[in-house]
Protein backbone atom coordinates (compact mmCIF):
# COMPACT_ATOMS: atom_id res chain seq x y z
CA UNK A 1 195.58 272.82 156.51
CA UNK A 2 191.58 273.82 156.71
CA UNK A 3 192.34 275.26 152.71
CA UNK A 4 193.50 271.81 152.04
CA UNK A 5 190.52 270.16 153.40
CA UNK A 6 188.28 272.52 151.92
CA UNK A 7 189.09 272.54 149.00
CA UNK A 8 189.23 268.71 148.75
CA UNK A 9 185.52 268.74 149.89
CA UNK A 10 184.54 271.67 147.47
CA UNK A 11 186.77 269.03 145.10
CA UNK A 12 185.09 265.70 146.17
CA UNK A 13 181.25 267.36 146.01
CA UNK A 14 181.44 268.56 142.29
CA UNK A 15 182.60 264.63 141.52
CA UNK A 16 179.41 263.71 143.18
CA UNK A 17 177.32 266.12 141.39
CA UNK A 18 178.77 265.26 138.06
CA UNK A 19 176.76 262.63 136.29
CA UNK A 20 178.02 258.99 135.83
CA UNK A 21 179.01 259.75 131.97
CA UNK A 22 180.74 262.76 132.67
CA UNK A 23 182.61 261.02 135.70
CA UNK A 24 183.57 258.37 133.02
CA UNK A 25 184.71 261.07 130.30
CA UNK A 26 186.62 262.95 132.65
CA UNK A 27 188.41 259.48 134.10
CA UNK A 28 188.99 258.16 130.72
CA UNK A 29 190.52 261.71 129.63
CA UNK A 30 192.74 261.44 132.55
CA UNK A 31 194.41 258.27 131.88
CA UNK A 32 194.53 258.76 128.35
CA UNK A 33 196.54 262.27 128.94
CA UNK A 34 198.81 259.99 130.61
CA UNK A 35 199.12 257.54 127.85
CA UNK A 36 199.61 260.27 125.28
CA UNK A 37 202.20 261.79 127.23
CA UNK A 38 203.81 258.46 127.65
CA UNK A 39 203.75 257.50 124.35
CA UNK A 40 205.15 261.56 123.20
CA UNK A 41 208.00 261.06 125.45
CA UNK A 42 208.96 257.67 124.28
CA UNK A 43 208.03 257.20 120.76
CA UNK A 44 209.23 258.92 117.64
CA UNK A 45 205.97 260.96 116.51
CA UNK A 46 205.48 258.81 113.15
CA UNK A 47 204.43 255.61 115.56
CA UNK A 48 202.10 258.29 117.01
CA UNK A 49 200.75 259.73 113.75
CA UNK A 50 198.84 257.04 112.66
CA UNK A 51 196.77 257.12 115.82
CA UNK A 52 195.42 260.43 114.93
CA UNK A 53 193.75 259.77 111.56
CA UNK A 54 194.42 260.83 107.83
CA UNK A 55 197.80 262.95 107.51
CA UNK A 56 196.87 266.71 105.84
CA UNK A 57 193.30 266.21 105.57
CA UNK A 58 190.74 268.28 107.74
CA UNK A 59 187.34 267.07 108.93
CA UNK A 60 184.75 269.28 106.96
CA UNK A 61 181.32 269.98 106.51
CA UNK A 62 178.83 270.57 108.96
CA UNK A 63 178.86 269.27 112.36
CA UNK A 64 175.46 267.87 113.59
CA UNK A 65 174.15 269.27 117.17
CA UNK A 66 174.28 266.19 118.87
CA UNK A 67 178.08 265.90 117.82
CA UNK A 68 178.72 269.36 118.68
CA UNK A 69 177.78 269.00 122.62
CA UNK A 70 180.14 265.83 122.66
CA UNK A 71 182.61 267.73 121.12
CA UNK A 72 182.11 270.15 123.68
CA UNK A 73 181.87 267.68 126.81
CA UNK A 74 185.36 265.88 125.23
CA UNK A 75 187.21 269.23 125.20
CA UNK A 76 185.69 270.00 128.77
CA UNK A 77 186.86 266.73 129.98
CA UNK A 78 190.48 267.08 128.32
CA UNK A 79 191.09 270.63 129.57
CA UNK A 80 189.83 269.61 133.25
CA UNK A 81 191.87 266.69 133.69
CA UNK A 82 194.63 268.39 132.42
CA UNK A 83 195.00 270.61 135.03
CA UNK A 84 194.88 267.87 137.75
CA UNK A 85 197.07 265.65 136.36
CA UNK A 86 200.93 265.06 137.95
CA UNK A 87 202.77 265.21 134.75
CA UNK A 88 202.95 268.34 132.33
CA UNK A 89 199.68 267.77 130.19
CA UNK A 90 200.58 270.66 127.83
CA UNK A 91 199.18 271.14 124.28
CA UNK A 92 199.92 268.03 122.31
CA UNK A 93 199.44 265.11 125.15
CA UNK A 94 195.93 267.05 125.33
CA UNK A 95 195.58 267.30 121.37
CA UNK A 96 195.99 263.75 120.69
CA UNK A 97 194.06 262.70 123.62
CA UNK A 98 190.65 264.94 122.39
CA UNK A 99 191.38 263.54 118.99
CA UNK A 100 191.22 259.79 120.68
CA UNK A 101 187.84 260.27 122.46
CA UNK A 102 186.48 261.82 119.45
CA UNK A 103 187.11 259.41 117.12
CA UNK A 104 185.98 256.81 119.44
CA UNK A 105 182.79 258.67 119.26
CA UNK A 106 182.51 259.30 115.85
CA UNK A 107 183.07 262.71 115.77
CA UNK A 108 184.90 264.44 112.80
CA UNK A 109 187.34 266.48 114.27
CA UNK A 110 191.36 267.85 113.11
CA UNK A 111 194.33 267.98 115.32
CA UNK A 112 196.42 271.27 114.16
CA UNK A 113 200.46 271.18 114.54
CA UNK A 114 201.82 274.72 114.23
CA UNK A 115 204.36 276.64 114.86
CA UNK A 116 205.63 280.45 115.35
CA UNK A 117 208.82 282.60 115.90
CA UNK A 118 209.55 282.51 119.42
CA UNK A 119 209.43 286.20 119.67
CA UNK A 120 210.35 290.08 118.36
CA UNK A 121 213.98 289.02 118.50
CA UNK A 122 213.36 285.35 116.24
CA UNK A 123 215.28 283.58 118.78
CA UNK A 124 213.97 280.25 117.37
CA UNK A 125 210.61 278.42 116.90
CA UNK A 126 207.96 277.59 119.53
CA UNK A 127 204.90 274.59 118.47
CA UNK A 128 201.70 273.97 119.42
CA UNK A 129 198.69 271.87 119.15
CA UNK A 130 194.85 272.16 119.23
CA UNK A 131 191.87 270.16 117.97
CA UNK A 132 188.93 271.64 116.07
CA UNK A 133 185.39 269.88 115.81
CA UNK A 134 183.22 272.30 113.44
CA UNK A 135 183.78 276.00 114.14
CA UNK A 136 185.13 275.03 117.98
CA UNK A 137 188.64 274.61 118.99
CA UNK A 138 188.24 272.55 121.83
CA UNK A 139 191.82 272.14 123.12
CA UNK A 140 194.94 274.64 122.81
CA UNK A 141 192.38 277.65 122.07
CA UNK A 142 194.60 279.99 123.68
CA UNK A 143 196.75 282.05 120.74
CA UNK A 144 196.38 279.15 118.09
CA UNK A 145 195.60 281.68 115.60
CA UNK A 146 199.38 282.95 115.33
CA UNK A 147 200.58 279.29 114.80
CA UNK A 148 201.48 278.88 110.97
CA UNK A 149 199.95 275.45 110.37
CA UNK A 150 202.24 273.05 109.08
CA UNK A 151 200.51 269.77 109.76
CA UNK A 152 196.86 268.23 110.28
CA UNK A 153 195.38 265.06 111.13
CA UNK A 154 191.43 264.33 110.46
């Protein structure tokens, strides 16, 4: 019970020392993971497409400073709610949910769909999803590189 409690305080004071813009990234991130997952769940992806920007294009060119450190806060936000949300916030609820708050912002960004052989024994296909603003992937980092890409949104 005392781990509980302390880690709900530990919890509760890095809230309070987060400023008011990064307490309303991090909320908004949280409830649109929840949409997104919703709306994956429910909908056929084509409804969801649309959301996401231009179908096979990729954001290019050079990313200005100021948009890289929002690109940066966005995929901080995304990845931390994430992990504290109820539901399964896996790669593509988190994918589409950076691409949201980025084009909200303005930011040129591409959400990545991919996919790979399940493993040594090709036992099927496995997918994932990750966002890139510039030369950062900001969500679904982890192994994207052996994904074969087979569709992008920008």
């Amino acid at each position: 019970m005392t781990c509980e409690r302390t880690s709900l305080r530990n919890a509760w004071a890095k809230w309070r020392r987060l400023a008011r813009s990064q307490r309303r990234l991090l909320l908004a991130a949280f409830a649109l993971l929840g949409v997104a997952r919703l709306l994956v769940l429910l909908l056929p992806f084509r409804w969801l497409a649309w959301t996401l920007g231009r179908h096979m294009a990729e954001a290019r060119g050079p990313v200005s400073e100021y948009d890289r450190a929002l690109a940066l806060r966005v995929g901080r936000a995304v990845r931390s709610a994430a992990v504290h949300t109820p539901w399964r916030s896996v790669c593509l609820p988190q994918a589409v949910t950076a691409m949201w708050l980025l084009r909200r912002r303005c930011v040129p960004a591409t959400l990545y769909l991919g996919v790979a052989q399940r493993g040594r024994n090709r036992e099927g296909l496995v997918a994932h999803a990750w966002v890139r603003c510039g030369d950062l992937v900001l969500t679904g980092a982890a192994g994207h590189r052996r994904y074969t890409i087979v569709s992008t949104f920008s």
